[in-house]
Protein backbone atom coordinates (compact mmCIF):
# COMPACT_ATOMS: atom_id res chain seq x y z
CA UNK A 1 -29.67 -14.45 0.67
CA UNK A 2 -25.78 -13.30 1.38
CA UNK A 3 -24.81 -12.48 4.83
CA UNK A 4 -22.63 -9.99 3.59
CA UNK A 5 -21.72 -7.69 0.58
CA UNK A 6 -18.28 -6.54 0.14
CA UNK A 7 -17.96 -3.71 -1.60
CA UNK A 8 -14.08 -3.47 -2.99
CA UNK A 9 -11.79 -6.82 -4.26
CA UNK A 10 -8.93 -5.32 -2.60
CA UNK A 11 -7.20 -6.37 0.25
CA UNK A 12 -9.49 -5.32 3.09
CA UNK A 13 -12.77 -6.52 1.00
CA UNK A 14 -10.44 -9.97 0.33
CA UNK A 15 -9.37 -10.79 3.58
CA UNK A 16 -13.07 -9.82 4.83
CA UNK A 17 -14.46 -12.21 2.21
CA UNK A 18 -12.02 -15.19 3.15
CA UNK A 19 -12.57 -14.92 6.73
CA UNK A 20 -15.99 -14.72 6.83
CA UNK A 21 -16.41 -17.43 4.31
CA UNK A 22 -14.17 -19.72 5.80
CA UNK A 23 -13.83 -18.56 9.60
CA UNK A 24 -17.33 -18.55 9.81
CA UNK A 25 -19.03 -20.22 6.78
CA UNK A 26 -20.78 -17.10 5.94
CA UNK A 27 -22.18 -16.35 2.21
CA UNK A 28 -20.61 -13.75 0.75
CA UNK A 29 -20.98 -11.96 -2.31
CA UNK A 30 -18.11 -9.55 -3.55
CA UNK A 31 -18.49 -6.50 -5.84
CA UNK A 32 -15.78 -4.71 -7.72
CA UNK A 33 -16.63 -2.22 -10.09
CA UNK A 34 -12.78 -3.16 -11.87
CA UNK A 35 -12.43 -5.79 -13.90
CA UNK A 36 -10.53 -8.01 -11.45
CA UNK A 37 -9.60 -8.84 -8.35
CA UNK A 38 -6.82 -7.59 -6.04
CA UNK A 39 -7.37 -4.31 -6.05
CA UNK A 40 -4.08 -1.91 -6.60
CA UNK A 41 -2.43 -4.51 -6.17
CA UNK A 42 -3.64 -6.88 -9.45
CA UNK A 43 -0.28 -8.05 -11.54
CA UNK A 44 -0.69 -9.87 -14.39
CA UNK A 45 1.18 -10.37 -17.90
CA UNK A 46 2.14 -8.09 -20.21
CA UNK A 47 1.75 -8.88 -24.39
CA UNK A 48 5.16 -9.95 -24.24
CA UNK A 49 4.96 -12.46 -21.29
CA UNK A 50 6.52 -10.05 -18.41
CA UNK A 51 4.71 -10.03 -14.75
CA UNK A 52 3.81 -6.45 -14.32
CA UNK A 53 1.82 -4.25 -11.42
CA UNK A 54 -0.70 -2.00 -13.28
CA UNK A 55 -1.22 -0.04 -10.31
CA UNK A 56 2.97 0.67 -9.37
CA UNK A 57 5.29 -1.21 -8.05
CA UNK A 58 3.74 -3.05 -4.23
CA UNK A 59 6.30 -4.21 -1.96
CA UNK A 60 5.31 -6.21 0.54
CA UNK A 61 7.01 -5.52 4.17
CA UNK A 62 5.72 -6.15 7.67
CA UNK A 63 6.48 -6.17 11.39
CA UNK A 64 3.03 -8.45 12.02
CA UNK A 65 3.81 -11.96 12.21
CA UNK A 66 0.43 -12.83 12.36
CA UNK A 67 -0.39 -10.66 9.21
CA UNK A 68 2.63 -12.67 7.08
CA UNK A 69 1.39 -15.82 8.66
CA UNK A 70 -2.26 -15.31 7.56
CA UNK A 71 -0.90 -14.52 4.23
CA UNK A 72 1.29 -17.35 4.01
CA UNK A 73 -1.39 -19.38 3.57
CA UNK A 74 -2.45 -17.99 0.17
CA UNK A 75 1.13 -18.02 -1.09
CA UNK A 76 4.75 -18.82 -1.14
CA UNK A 77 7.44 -16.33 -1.27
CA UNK A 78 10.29 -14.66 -2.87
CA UNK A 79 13.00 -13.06 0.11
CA UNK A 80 13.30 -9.56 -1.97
CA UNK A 81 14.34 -6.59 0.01
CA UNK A 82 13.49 -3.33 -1.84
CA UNK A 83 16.21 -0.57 -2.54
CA UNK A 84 15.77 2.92 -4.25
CA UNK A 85 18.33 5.30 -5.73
CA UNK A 86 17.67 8.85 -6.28
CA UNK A 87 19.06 10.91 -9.10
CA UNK A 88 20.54 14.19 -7.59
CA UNK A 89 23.29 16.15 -8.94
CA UNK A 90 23.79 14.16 -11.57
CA UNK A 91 24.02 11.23 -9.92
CA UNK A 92 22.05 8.05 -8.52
CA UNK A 93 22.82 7.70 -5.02
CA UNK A 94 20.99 5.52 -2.35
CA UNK A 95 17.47 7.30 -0.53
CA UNK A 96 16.67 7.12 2.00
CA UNK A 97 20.18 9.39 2.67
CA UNK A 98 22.55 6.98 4.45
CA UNK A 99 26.18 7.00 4.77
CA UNK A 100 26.93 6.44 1.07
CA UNK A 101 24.60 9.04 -0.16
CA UNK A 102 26.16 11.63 2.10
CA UNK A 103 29.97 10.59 0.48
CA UNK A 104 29.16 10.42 -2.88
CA UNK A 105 27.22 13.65 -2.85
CA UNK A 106 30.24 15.26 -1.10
CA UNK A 107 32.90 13.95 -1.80
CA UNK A 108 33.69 12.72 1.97
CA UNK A 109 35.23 9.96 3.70
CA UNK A 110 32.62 10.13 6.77
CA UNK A 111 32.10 7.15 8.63
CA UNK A 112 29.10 6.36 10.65
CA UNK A 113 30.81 7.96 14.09
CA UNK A 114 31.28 11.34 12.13
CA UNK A 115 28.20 11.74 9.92
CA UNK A 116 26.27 12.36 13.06
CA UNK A 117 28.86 15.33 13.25
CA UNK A 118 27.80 16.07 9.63
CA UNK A 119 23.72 16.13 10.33
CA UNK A 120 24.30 18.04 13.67
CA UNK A 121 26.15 20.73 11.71
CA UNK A 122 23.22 21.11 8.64
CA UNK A 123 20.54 20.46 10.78
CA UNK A 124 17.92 23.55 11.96
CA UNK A 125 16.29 22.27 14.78
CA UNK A 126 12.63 23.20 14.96
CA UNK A 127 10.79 23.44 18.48
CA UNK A 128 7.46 22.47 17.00
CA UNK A 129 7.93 19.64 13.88
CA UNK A 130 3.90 20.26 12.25
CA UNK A 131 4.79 20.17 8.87
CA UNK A 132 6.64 17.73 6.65
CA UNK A 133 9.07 20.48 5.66
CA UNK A 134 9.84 20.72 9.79
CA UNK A 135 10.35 17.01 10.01
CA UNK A 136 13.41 17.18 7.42
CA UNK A 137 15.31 20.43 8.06
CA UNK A 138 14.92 19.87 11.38
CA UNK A 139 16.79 15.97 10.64
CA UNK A 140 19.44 17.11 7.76
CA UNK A 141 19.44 21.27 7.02
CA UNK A 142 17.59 22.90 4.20
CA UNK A 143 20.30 22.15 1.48
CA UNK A 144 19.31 18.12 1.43
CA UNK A 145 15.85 19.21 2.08
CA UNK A 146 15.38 20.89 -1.36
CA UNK A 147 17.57 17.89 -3.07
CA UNK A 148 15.90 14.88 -2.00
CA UNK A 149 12.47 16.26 -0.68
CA UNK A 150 10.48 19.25 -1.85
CA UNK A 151 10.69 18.68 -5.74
CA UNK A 152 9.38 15.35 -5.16
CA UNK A 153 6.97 16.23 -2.29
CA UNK A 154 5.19 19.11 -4.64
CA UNK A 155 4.97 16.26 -7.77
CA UNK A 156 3.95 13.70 -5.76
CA UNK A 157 1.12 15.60 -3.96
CA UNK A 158 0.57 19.53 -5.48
CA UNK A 159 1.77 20.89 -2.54
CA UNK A 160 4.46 22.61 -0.90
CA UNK A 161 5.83 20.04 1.81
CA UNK A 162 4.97 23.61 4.26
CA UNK A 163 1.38 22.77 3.69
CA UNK A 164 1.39 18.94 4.47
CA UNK A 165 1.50 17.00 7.85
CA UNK A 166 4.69 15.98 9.01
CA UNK A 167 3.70 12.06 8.59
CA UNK A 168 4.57 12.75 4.94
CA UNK A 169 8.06 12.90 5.00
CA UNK A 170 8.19 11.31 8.70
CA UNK A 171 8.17 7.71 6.32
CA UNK A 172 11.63 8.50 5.05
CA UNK A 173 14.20 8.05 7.73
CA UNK A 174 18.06 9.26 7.57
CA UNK A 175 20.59 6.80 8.61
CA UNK A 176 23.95 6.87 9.93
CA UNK A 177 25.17 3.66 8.71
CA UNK A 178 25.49 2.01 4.78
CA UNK A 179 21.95 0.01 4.88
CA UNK A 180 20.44 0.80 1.70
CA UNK A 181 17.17 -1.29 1.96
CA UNK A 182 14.51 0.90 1.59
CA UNK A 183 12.00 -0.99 4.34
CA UNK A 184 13.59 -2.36 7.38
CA UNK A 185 10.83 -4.99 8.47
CA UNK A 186 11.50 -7.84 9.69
CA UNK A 187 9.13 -9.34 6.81
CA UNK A 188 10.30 -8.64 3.62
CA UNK A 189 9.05 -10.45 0.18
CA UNK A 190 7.13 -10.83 -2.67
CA UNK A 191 4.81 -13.37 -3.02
CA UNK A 192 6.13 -16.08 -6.01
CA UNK A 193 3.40 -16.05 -7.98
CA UNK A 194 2.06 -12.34 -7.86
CA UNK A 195 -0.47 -11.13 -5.99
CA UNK A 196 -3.02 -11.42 -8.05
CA UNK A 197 -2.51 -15.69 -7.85
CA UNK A 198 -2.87 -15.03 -4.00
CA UNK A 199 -6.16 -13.43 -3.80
CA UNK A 200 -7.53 -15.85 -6.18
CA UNK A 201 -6.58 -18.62 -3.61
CA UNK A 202 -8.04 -16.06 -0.99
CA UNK A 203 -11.11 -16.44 -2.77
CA UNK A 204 -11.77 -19.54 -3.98
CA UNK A 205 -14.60 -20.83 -1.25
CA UNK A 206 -18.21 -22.04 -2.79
CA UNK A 207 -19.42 -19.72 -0.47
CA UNK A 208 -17.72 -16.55 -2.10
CA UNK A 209 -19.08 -15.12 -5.08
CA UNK A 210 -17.38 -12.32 -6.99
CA UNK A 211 -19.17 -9.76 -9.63
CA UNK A 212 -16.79 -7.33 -11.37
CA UNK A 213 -17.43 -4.41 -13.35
CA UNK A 214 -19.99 -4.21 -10.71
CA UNK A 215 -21.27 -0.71 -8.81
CA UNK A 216 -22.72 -2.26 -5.80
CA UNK A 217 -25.28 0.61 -5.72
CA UNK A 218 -26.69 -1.10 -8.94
CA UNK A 219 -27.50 -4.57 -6.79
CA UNK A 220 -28.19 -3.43 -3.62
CA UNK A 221 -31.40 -2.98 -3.89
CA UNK A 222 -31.92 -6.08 -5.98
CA UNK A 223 -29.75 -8.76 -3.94
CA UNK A 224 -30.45 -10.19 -0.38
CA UNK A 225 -28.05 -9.16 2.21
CA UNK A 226 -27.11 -8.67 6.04
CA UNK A 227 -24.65 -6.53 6.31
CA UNK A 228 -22.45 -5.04 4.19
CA UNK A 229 -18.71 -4.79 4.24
CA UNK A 230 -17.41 -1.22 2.86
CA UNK A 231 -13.82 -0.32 1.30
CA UNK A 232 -14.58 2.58 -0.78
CA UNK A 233 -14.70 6.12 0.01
CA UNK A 234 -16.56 7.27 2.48
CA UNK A 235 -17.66 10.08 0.90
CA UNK A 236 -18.62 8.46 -1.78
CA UNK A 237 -20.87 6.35 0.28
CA UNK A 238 -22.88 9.27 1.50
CA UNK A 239 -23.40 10.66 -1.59
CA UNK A 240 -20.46 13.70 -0.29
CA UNK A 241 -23.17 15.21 1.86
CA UNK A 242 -20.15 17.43 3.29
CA UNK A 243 -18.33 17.50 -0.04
CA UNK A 244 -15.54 15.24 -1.69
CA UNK A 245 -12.35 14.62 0.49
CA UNK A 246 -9.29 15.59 -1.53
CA UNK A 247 -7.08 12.63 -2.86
CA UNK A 248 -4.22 12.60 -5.16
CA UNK A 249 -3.96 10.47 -7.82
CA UNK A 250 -1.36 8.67 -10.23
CA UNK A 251 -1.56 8.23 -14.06
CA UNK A 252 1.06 4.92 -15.14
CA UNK A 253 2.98 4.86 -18.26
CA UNK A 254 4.01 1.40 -19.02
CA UNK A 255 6.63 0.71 -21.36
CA UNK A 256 8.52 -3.06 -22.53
CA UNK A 257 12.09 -2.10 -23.55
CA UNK A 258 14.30 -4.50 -25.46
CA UNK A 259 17.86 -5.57 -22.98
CA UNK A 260 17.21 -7.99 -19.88
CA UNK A 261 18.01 -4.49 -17.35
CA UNK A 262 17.12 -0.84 -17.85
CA UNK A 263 18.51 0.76 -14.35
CA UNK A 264 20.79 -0.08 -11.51
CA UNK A 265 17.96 -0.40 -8.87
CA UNK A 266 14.27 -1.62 -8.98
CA UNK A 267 13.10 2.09 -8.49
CA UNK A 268 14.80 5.20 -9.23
CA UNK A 269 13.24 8.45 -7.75
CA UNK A 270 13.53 11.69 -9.46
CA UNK A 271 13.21 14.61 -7.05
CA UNK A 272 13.67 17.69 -9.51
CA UNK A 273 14.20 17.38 -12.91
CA UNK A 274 11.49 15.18 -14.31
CA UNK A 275 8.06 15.64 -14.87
CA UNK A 276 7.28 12.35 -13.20
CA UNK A 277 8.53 11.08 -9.80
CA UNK A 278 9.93 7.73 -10.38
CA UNK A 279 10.74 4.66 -12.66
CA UNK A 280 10.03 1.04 -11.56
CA UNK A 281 11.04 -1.90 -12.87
CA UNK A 282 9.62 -5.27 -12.60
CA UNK A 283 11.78 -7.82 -12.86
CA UNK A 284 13.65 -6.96 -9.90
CA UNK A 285 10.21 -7.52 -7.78
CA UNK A 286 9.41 -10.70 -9.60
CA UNK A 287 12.52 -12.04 -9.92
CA UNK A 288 11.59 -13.13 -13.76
CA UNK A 289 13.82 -13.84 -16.15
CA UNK A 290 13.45 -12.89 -19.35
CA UNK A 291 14.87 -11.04 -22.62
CA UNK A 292 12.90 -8.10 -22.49
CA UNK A 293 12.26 -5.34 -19.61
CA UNK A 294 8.99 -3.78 -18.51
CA UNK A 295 8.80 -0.42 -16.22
CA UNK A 296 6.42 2.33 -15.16
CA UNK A 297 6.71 5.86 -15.12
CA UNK A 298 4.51 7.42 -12.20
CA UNK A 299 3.25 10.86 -13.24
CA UNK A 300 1.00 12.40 -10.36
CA UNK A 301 -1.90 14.20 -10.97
CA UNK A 302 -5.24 15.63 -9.36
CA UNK A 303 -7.83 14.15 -11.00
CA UNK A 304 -8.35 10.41 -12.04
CA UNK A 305 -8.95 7.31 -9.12
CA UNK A 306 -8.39 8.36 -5.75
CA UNK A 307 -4.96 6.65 -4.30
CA UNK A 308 -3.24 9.00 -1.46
CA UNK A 309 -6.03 10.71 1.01
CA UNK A 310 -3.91 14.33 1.70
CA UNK A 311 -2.83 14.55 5.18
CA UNK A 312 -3.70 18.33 5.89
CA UNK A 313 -5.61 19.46 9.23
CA UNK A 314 -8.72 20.73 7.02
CA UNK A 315 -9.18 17.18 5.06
CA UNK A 316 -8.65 15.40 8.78
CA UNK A 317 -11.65 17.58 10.34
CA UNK A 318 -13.92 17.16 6.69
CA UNK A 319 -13.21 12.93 7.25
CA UNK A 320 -14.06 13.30 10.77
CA UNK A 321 -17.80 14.93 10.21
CA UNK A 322 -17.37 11.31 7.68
CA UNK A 323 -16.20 8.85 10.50
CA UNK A 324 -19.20 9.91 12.66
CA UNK A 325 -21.70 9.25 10.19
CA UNK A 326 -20.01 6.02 9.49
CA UNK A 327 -19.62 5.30 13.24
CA UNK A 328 -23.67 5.62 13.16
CA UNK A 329 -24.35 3.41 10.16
CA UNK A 330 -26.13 0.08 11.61
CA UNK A 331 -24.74 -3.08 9.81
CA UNK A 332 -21.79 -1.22 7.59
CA UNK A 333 -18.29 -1.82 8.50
CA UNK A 334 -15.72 0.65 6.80
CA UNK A 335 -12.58 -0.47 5.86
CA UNK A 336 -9.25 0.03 4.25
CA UNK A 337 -7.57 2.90 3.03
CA UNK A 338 -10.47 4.93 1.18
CA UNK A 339 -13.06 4.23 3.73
CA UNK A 340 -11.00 5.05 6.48
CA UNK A 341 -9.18 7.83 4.50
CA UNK A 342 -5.78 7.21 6.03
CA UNK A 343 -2.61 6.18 4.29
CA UNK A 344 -2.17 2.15 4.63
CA UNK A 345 0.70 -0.18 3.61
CA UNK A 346 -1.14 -3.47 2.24
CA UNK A 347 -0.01 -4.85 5.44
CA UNK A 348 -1.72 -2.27 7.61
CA UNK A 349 -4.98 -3.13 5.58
CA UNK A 350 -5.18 -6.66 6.21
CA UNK A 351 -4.40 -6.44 9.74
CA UNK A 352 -7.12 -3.86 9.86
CA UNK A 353 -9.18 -6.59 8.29
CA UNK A 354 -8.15 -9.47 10.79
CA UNK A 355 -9.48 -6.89 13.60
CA UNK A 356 -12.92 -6.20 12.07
CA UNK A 357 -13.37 -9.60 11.50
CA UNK A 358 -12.56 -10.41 15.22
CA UNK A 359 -14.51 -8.18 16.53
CA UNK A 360 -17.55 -9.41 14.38
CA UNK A 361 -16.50 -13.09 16.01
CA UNK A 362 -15.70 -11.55 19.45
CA UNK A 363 -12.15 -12.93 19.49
CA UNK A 364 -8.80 -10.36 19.85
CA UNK A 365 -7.21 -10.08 16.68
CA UNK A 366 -3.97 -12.00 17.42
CA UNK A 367 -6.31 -14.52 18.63
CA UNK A 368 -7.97 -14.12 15.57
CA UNK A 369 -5.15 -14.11 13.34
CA UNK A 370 -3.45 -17.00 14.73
CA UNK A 371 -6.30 -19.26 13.73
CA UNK A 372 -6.51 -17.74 10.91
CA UNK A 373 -3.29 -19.18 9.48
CA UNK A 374 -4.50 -22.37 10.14
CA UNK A 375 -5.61 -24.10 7.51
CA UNK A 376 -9.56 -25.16 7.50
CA UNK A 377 -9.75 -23.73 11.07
CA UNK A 378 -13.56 -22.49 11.02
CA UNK A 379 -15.30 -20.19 13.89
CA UNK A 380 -18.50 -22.47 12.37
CA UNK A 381 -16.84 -25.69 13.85
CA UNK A 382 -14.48 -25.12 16.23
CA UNK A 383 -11.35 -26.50 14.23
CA UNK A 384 -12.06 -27.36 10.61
CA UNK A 385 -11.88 -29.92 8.63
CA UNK A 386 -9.37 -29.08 6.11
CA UNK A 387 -7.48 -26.79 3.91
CA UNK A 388 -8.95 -24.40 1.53
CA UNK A 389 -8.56 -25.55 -2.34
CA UNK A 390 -5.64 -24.33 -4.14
CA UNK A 391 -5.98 -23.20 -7.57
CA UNK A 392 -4.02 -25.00 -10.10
């Protein structure tokens, strides 16, 4: 008998499986119907010995201390701050638009006193921001609107940025000033090892077992359980009894290219002129050396697995009939990004982990969290009696 299924090796169904196992010595048994762990985020090797994401490029970036303490017992890290150019007019210059990209677009000598000036003059304010196109005109005029934004907006979702909600494009701030990190958080790394490495250590408790190329629909019936621990999509669980919420999705095209560098920036977005929106490359994420380079082209696409619920009014309203069937489910908790059907950085997921889990234990979550990073520290005995095994 487990005393929960989890249902997704991701981060939410990871961080679900760790704490329960070792917060509160529970048996769990995890299902992924992947062949690994870690979700989106699985790295491994390449044939020719380079660390690569599968799934696109994941860059790791939070505000939570508790959520980067938590994790920093599952890994060390490498201090990487992430940084994208865009190629526009013929040229790569730095998104999101800062002071540079302004000047070298131009031609100007602005500083960050007079680009303000600049904005104010290109701007068209909008007295009601809905829509992701309002959010950007409204911020820097239509002109860097149809550079930087709507190409990329209709590849990356097959949609007119008109039709989406303004959260969209609301990610993507506009500075005044030369910083040309992409994230700002006060948390910014990868961890050393990959991310794959860390959710093995996440997982490695007797009292976790993990089945892959496993649909938990074919065990359910079969294996002893509590409750069950859900990260897939919701509609999915309820056999779409009010048809399938709309998702975009990605197809990757991985390539190993002889020379230690390909481009000037770990990620290069292509707004207009390219069938697919941008090019990653590895080794600026891992930090590995080595002779050879490996990078991704990102091609998005309607069909295929279901990464980026659609923020549109219509697919909000279809996920809410969803939530209150899911709100009724006795002894199912729904987490993470499909079964909540909201856009999540990975740090977003795990602290929406940490707070599930609290709940379930009756502590707050920064309560929760806090302990959390403590090694051996177990709800079963008050304090532990030691630090979960590494993996060598």
């Amino acid at each position: 008998m487990f005393d929960y299924l989890i249902v997704g090796a991701g981060f939410a169904g990871a961080v679900m499986a760790e704490r329960l196992a070792n917060g509160s010595g529970k048996k769990v048994l995890i299902c992924d119907r992947r062949p690994h762990i870690a979700g989106n985020a699985y790295d491994h090797y390449n044939d020719d010995g380079i660390l690569v994401h599968k799934y696109g490029p994941h860059i790791f970036h939070t505000n939570a201390k508790d959520v980067f303490d938590y994790l920093s017992r599952f890994t060390e890290w490498r201090e990487y701050e992430h940084r994208v150019l865009a190629s526009v007019d013929g040229m790569l210059v730095p998104i999101p638009i800062n002071l540079d990209t302004i000047n070298r677009l131009y031609g100007l000598n602005l500083d960050s006193m007079s680009i303000q000036e600049f904005f104010d003059s290109i701007r068209e304010p909008r007295e009601n921001i809905r829509t992701s196109e309002d959010v950007v005109i409204s911020s820097v005029g239509r002109e860097l609107y149809e550079k930087f934004f709507r190409g990329y907006t209709r590849k990356q979702w097959g949609l007119d940025p008109s039709k989406l909600d303004a959260s969209v494009t609301a990610r993507v701030p506009t500075r005044t000033n030369r910083d040309d990190r992409y994230f700002t958080d006060t948390y910014q790394a990868m961890p050393r090892h990959g991310y794959t490495r860390m959710f093995e250590k996440m997982l490695d408790n007797p009292n976790i077992k993990v089945l892959l190329n496993c649909d938990y629909r074919e065990i359910e019936s079969e294996i002893p359980y509590r409750e069950m621990v859900y990260t897939g999509p919701v509609d999915a669980y309820f056999d779409y009894r009010y048809g399938e919420l709309p998702y975009r999705s990605l197809e990757f095209r991985h390539e190993t290219l002889d020379g230690e560098v390909f481009q000037p920036a770990p990620v290069v977005n292509f707004p207009n002129e390219q069938p697919y929106t941008r090019v990653n490359e590895f080794k600026y994420l891992t930090g590995q050396t080595h002779a050879k380079t490996s990078v991704v082209y990102e091609y998005p696409q309607a069909e295929g697995d279901p990464y980026y619920p659609i923020p549109m009014p219509e697919n909000a309203a279809l996920y809410a009939k969803y939530k209150a069937l899911a709100d009724a489910a006795e002894g199912v908790h729904f987490i993470g990004r499909l079964a909540t059907y909201k856009y999540y950085n990975m740090d977003q997921v795990v602290a929406q982990a940490l707070t599930t889990y609290a709940k379930i234990v009756g502590e707050n979550r920064k309560t929760a969290a806090i302990l959390a990073a403590k090694p051996g520290y177990s709800y079963a005995n008050g304090n532990g009696s030691g630090a979960t095994r590494g993996l060598n």
